[in-house]
N, C-alpha and C. Protein backbone atom coordinates (compact mmCIF):
# COMPACT_ATOMS: atom_id res chain seq x y z
N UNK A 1 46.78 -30.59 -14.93
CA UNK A 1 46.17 -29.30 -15.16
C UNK A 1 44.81 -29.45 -15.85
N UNK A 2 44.90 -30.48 -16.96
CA UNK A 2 43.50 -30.44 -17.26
C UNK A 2 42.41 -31.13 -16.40
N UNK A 3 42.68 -31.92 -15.53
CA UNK A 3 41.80 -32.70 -14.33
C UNK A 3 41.51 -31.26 -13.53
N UNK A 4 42.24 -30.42 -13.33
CA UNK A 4 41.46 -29.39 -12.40
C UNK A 4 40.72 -28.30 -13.68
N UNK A 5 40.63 -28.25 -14.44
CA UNK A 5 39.83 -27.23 -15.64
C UNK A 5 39.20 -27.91 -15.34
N UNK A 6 38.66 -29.17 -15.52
CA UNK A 6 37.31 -30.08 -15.61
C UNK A 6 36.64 -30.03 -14.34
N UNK A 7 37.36 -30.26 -13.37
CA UNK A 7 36.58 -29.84 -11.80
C UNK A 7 36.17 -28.30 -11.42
N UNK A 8 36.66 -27.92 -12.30
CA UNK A 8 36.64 -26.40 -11.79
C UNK A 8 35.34 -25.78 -13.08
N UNK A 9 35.20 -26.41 -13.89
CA UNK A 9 34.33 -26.67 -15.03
C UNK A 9 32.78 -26.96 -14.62
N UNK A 10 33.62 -27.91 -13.99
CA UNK A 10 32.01 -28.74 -12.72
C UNK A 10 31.62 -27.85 -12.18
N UNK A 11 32.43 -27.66 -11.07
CA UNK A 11 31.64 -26.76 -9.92
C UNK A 11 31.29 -25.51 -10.79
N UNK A 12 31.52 -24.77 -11.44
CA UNK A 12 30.56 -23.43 -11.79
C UNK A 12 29.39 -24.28 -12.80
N UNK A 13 29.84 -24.85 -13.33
CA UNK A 13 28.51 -25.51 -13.77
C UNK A 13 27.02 -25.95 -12.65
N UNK A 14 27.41 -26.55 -11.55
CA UNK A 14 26.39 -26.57 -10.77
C UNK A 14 26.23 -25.58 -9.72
N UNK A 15 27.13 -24.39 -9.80
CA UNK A 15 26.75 -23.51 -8.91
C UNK A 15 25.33 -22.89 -10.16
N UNK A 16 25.75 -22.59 -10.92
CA UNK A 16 25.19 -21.72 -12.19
C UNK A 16 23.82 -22.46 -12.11
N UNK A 17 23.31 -23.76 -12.39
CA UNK A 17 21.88 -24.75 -12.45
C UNK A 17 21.61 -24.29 -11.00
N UNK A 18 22.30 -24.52 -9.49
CA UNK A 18 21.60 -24.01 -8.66
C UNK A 18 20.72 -22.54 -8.19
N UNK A 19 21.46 -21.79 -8.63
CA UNK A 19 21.46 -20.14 -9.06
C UNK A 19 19.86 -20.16 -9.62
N UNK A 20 20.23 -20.53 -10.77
CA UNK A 20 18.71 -20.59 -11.91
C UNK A 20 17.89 -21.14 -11.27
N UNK A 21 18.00 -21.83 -10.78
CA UNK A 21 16.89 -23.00 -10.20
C UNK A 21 16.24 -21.89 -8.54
N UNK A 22 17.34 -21.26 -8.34
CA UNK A 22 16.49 -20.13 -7.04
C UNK A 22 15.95 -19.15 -7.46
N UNK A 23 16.27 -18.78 -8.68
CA UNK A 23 16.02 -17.51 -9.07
C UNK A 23 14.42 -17.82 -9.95
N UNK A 24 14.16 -18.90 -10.53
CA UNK A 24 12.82 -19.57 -10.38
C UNK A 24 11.85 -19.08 -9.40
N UNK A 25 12.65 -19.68 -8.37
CA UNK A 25 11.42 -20.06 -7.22
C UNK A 25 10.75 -18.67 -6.90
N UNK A 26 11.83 -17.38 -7.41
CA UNK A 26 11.58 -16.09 -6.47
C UNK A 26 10.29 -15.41 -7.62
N UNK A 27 9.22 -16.07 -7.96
CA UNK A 27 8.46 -15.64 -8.94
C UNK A 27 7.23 -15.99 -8.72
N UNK A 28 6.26 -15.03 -8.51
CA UNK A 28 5.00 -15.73 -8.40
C UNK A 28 3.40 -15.05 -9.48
N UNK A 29 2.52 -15.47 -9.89
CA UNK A 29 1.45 -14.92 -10.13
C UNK A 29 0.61 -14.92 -9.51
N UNK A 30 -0.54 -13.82 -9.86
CA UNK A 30 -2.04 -13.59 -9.24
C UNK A 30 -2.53 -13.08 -9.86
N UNK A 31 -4.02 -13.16 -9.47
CA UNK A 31 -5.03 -12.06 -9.69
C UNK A 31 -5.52 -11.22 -8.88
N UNK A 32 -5.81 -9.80 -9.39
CA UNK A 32 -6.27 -8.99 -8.72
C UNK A 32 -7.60 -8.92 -8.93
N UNK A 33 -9.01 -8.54 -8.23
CA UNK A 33 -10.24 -8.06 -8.81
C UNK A 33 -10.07 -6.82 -8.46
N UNK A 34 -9.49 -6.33 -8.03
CA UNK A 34 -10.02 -4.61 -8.57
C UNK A 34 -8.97 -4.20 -7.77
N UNK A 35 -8.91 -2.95 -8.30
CA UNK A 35 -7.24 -1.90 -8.17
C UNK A 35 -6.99 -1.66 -6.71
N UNK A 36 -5.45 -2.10 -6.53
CA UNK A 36 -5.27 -2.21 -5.12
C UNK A 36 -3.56 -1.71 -5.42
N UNK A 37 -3.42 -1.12 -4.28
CA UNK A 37 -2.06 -0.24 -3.48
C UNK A 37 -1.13 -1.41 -3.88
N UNK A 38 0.28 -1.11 -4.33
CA UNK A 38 1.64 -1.67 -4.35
C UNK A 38 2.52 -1.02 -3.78
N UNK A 39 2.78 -0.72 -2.47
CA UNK A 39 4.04 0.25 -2.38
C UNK A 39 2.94 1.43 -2.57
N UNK A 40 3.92 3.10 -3.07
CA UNK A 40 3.45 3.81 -3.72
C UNK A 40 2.50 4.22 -4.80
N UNK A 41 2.51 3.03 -5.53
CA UNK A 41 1.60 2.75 -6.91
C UNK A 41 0.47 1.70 -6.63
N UNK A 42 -0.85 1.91 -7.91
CA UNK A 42 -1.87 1.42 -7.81
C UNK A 42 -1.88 0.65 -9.22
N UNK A 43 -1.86 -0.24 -9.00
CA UNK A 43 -2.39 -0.99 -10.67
C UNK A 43 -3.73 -1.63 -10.42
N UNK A 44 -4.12 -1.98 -11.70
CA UNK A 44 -5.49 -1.96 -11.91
C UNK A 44 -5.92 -3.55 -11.69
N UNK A 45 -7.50 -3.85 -11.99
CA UNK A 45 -7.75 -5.25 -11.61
C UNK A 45 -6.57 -6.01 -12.75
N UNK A 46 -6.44 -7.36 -12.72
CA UNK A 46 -6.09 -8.18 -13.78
C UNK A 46 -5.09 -8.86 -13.32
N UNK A 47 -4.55 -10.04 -14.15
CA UNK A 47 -3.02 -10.94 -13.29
C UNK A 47 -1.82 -10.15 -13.49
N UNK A 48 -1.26 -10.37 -12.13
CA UNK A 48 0.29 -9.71 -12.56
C UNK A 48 1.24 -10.87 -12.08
N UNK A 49 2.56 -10.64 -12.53
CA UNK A 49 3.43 -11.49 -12.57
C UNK A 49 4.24 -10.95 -11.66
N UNK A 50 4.99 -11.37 -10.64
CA UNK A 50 5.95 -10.46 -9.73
C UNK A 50 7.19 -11.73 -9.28
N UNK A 51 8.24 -10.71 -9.77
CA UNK A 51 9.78 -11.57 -9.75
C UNK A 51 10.63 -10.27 -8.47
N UNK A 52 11.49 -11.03 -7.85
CA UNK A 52 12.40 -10.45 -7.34
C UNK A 52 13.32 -10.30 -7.84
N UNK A 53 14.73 -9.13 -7.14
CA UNK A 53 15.59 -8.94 -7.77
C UNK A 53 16.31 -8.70 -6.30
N UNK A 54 17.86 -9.19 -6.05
CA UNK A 54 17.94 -8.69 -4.69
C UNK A 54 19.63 -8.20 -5.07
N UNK A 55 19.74 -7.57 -6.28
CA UNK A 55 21.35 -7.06 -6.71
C UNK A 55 20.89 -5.45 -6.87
N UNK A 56 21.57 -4.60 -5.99
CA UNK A 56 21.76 -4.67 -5.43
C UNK A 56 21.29 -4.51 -3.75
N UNK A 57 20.18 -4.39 -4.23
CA UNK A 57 19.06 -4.47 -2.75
C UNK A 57 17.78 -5.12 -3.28
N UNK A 58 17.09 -5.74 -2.50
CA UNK A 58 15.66 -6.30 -2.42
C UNK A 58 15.02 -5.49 -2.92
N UNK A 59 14.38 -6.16 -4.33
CA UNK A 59 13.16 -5.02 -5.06
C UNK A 59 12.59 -5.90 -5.64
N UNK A 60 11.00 -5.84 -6.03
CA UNK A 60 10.04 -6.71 -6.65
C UNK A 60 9.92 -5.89 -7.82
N UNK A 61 9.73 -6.70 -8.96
CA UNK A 61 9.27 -5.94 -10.45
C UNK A 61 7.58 -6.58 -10.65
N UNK A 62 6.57 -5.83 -11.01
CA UNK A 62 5.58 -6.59 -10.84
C UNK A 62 5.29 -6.07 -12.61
N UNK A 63 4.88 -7.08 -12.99
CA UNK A 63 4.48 -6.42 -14.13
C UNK A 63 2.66 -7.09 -14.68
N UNK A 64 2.28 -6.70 -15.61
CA UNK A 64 1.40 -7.52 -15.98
C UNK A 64 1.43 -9.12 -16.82
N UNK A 65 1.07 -10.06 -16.37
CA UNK A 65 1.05 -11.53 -16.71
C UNK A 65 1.60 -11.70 -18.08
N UNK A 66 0.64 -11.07 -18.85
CA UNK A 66 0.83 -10.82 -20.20
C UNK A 66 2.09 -10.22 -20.96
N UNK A 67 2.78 -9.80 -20.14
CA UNK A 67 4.30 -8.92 -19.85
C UNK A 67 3.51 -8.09 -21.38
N UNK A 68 2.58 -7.34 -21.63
CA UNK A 68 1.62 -6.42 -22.35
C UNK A 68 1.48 -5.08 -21.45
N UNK A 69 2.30 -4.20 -20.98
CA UNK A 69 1.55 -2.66 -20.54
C UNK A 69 2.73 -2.15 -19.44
N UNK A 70 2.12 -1.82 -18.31
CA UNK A 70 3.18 -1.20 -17.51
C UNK A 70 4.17 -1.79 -16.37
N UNK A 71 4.81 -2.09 -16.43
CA UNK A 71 5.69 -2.77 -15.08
C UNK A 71 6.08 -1.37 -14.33
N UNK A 72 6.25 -2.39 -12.22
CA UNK A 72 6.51 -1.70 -12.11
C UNK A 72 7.59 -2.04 -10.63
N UNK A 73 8.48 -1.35 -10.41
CA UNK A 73 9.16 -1.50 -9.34
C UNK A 73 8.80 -0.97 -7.42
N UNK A 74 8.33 -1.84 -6.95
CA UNK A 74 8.32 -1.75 -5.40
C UNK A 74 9.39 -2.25 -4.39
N UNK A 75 9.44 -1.38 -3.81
CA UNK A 75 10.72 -1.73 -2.84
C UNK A 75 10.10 -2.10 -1.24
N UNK A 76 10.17 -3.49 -1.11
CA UNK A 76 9.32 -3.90 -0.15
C UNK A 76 10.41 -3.57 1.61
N UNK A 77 9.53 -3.07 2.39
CA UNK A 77 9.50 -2.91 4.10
C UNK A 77 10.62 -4.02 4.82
N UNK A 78 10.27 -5.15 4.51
CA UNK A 78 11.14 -5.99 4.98
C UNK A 78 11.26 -7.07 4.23
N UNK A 79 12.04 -8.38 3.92
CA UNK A 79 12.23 -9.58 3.24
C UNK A 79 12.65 -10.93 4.49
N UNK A 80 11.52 -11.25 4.74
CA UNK A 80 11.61 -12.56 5.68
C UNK A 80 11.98 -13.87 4.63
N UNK A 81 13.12 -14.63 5.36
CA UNK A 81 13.40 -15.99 4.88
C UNK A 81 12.78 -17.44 5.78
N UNK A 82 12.29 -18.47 5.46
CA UNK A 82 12.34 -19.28 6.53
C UNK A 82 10.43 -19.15 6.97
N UNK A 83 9.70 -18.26 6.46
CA UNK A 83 8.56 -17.90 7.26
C UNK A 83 7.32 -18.43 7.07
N UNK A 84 7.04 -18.79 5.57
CA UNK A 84 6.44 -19.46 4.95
C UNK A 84 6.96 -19.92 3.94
N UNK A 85 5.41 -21.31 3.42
CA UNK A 85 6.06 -22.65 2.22
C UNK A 85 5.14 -22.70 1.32
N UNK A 86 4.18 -21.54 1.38
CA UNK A 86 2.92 -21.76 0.29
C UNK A 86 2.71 -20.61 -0.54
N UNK A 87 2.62 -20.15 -1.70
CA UNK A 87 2.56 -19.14 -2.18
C UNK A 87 1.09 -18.59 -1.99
N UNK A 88 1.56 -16.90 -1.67
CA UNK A 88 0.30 -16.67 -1.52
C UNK A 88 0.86 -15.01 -1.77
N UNK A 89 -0.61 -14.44 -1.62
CA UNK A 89 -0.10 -13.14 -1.72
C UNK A 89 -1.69 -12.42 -0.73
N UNK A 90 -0.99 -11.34 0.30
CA UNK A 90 -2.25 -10.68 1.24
C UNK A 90 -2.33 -9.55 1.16
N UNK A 91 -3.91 -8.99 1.10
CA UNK A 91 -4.13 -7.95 0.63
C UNK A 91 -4.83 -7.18 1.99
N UNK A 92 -4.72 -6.19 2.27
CA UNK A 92 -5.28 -5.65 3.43
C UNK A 92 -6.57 -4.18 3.09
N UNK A 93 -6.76 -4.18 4.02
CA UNK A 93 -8.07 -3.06 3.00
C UNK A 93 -7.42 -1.67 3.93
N UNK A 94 -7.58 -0.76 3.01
CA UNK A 94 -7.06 0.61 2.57
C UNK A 94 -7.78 1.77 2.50
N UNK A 95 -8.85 1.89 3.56
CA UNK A 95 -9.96 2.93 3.40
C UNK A 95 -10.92 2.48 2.56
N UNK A 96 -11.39 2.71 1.61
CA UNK A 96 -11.95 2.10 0.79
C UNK A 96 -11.50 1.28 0.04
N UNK A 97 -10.00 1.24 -0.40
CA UNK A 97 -9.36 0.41 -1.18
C UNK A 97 -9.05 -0.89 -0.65
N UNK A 98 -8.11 -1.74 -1.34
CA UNK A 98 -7.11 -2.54 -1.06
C UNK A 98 -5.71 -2.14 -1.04
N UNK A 99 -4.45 -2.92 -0.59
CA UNK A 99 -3.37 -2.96 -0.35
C UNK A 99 -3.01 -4.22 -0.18
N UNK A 100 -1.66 -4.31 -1.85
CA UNK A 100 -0.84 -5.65 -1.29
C UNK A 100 0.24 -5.21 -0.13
N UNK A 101 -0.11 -6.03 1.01
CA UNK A 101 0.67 -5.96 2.15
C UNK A 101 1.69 -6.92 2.08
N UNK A 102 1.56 -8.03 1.88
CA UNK A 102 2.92 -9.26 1.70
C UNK A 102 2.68 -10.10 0.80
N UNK A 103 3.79 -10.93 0.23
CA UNK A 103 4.25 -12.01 -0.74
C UNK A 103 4.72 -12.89 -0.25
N UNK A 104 4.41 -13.94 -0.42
CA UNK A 104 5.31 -15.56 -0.11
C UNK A 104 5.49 -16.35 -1.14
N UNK A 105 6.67 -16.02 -1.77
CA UNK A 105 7.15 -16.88 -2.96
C UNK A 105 7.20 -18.84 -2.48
N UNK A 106 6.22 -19.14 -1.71
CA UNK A 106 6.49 -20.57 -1.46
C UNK A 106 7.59 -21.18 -1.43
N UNK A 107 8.16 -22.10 -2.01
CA UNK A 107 9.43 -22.99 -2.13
C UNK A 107 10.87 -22.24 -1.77
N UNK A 108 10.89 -21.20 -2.21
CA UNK A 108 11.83 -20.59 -1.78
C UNK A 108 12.02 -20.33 -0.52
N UNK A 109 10.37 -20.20 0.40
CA UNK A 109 10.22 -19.94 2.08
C UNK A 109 10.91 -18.47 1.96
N UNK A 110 10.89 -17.55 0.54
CA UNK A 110 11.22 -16.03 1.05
C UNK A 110 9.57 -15.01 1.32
N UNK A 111 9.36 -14.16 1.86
CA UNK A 111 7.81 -13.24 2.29
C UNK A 111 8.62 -11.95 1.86
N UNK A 112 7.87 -10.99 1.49
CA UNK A 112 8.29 -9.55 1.11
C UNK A 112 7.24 -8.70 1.65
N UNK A 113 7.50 -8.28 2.58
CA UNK A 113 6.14 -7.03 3.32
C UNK A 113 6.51 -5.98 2.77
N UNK A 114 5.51 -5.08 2.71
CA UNK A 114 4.64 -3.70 2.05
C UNK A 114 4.63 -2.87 2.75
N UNK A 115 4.40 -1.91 3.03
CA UNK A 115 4.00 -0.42 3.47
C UNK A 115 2.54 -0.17 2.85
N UNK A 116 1.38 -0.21 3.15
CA UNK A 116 0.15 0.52 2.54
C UNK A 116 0.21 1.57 2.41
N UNK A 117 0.30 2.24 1.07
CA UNK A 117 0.47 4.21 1.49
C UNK A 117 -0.80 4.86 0.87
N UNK A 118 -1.78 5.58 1.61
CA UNK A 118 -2.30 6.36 0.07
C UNK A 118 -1.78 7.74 -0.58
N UNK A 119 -2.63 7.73 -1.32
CA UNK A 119 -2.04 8.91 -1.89
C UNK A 119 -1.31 8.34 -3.06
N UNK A 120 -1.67 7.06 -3.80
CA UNK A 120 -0.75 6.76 -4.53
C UNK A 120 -1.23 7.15 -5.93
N UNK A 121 -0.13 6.64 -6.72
CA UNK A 121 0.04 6.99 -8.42
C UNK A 121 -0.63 5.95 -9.02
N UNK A 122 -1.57 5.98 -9.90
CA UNK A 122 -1.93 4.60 -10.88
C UNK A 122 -0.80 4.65 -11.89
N UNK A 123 -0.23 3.46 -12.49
CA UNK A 123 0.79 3.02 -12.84
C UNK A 123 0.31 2.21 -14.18
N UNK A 124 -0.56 1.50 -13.68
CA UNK A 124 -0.99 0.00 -14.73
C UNK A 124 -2.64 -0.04 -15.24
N UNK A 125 -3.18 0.42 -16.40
CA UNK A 125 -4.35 0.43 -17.04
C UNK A 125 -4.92 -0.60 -17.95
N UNK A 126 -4.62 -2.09 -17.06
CA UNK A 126 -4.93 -3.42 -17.68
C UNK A 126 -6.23 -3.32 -16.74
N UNK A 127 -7.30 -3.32 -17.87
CA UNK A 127 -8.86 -3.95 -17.31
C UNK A 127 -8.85 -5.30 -17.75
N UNK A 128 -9.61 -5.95 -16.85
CA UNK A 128 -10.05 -6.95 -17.37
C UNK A 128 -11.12 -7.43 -16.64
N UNK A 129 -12.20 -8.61 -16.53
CA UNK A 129 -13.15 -9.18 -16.17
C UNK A 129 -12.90 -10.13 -14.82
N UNK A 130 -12.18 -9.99 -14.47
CA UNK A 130 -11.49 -10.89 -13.05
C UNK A 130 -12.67 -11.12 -12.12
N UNK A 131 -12.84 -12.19 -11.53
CA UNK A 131 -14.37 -12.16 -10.72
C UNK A 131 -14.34 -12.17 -9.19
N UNK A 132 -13.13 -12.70 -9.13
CA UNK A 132 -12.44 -12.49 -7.85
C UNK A 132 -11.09 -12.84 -7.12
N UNK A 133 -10.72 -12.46 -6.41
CA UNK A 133 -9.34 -12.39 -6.27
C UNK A 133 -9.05 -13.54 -5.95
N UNK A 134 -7.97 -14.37 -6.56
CA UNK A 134 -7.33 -15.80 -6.50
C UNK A 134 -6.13 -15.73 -6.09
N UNK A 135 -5.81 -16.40 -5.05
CA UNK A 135 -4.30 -16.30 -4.49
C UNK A 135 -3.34 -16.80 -5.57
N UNK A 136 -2.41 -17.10 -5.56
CA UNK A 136 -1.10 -17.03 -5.92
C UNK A 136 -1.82 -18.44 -6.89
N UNK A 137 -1.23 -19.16 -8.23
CA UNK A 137 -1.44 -20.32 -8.81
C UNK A 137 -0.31 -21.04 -8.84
């Protein structure tokens, strides 16, 4: 009985390090230079930090780098696996604006597409000096 506590000890032990170790990968940063569409909401230039969450449906939390001001929740169009291996993040232009259109958390090979909407809400009032937009680091 105690040889199976110890195996059984094991295995959630390395299910649990594998777990963590994906839930890593589903995280990426950027910079923005100037205020661009998320979903429904607009945040302002500056780095944001954006983690997934997929309990109990696929949703991105984006907040600012600094985890300093407003976070915010987008519920992305579709979630491709398998599609890409490089982190990046694409922005599409929006009338005059921008729009984040998709995410590629790299290593993980997961993409999260967007909806461009206008008409949206500003959300996030982080200025900062950004000089130009840098993909994913």
């Amino acid at each position: 009985m105690n040889f199976a506590k110890k195996i059984l000890f094991a295995a959630l032990l390395v299910l649990a390090t594998s777990l963590t170790a994906a839930a890593q990968d589903r995280v990426i940063k950027f910079k923005l230079d100037r205020a661009t569409h998320i979903g429904s909401s607009i945040v302002q230039a500056g780095e944001y930090r954006m983690a997934v969450s997929s309990d109990p449906f696929t949703m991105a939390i984006v907040a600012p780098a600094d985890r300093a001001g407003t976070a915010l929740i987008a519920l992305p169009v579709a979630r491709e696996s398998g599609t890409c291996s490089t982190p990046s993040v694409t922005l599409a232009p929006l009338g005059s604006e921008l729009a984040l259109t998709a995410v590629c958390f790299g290593e993980s090979e997961m993409a999260l597409q967007f909806r461009a909407v206008r008409g949206a809400k500003e959300v996030a009032t982080q200025p900062t000096d950004a000089a130009a937009l840098a993909g994913a680091r």
